[in-house]
C-alpha atoms as a PDB file:
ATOM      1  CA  UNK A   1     110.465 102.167  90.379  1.00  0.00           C
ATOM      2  CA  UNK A   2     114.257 102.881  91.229  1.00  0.00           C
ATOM      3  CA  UNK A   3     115.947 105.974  91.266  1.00  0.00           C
ATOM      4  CA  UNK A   4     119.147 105.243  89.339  1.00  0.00           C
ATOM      5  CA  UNK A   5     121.056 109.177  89.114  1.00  0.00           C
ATOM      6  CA  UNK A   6     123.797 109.790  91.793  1.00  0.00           C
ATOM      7  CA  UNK A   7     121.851 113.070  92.670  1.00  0.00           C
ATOM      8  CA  UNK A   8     118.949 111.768  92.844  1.00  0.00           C
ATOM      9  CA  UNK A   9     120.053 109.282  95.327  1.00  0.00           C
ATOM     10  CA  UNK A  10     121.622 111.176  97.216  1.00  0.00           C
ATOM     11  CA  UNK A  11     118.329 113.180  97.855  1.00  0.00           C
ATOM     12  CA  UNK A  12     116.912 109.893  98.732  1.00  0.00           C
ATOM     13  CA  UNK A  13     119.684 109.068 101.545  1.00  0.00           C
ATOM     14  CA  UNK A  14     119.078 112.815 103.190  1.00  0.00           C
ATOM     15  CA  UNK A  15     116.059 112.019 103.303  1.00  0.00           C
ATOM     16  CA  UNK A  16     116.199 108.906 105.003  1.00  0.00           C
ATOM     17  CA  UNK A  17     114.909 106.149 102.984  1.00  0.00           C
ATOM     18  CA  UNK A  18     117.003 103.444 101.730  1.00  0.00           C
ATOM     19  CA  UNK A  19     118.324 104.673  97.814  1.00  0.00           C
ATOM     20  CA  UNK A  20     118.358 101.387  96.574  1.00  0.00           C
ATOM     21  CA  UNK A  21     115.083 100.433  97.106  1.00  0.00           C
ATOM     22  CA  UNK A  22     112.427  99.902  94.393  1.00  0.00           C
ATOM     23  CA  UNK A  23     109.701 102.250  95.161  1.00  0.00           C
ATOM     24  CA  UNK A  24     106.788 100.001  94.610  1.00  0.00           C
ATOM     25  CA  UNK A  25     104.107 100.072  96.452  1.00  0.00           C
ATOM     26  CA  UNK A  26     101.553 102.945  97.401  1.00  0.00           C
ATOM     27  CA  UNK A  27     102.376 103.558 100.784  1.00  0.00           C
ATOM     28  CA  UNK A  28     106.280 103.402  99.662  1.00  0.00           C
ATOM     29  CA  UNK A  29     105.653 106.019  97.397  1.00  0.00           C
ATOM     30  CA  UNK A  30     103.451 108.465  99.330  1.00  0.00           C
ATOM     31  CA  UNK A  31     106.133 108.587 101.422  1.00  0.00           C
ATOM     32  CA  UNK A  32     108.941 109.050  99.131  1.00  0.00           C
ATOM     33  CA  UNK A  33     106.945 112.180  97.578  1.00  0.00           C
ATOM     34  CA  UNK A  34     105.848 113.849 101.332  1.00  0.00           C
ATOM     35  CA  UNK A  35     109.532 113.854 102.109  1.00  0.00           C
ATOM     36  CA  UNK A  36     111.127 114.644  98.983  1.00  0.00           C
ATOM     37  CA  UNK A  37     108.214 117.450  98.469  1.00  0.00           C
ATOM     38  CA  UNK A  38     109.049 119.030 101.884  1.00  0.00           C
ATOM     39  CA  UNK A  39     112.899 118.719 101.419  1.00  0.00           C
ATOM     40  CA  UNK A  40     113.051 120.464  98.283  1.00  0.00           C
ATOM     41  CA  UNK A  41     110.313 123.498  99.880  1.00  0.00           C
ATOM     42  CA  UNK A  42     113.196 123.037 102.603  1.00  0.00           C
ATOM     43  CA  UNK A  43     116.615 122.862 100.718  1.00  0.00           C
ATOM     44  CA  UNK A  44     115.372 123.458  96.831  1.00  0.00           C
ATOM     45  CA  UNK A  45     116.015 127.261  97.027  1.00  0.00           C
ATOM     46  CA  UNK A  46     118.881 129.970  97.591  1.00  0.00           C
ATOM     47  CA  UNK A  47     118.198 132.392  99.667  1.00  0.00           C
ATOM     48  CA  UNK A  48     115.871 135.614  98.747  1.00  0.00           C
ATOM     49  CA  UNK A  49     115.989 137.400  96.477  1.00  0.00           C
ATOM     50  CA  UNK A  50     117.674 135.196  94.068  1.00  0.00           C
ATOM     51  CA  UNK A  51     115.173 132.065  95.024  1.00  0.00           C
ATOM     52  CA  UNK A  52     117.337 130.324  92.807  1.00  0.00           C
ATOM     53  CA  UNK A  53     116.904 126.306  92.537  1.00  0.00           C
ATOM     54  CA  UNK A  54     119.466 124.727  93.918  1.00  0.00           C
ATOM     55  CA  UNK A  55     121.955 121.600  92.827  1.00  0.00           C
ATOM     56  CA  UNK A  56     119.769 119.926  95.450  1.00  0.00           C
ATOM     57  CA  UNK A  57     116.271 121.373  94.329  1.00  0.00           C
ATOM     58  CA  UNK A  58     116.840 120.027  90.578  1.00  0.00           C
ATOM     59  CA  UNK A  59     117.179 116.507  92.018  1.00  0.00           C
ATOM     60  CA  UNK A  60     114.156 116.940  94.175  1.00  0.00           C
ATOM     61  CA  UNK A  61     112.097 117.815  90.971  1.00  0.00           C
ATOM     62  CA  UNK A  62     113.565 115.313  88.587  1.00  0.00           C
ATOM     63  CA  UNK A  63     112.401 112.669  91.283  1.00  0.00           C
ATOM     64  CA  UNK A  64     108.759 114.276  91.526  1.00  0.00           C
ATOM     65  CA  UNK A  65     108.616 113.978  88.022  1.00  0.00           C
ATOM     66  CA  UNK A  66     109.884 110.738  87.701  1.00  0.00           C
ATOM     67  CA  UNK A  67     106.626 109.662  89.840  1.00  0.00           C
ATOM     68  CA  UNK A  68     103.954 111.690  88.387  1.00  0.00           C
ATOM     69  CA  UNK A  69     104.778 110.858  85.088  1.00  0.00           C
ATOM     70  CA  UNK A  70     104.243 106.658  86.319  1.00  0.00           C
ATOM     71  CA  UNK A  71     100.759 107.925  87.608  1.00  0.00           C
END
């Protein structure tokens, strides 16, 4: 599966993995949710007490969605 939004993307590059890659296999996956997962527990939130999601968080969760709905 590629990720194909700008945002989304650009999640992908702070993360560290390659943004243009197709997301394939199992192992390529796990590791694109672990790090996307802990980035947006990391970065997906303003600070208390709005806990607001941020630009960033939105991205994270459009790309967790994207791979549990291919499940």
């Amino acid at each position: 599966m590629v990720i194909e939004k700008p945002t989304q993307k650009n999640i992908i590059s702070k993360i560290g993995l390659d943004a243009n890659k197709d997301f394939v296999s199992d192992d390529d996956i796990v590791e694109l949710l672990e790090k996307v997962s802990s980035y947006l527990q990391r970065y997906g939130f303003e600070d208390p007490p709005e806990y607001e999601v941020t630009e960033d968080g939105i991205a994270c969760e459009e790309i967790l969605d994207i791979f549990s709905e291919s499940e």
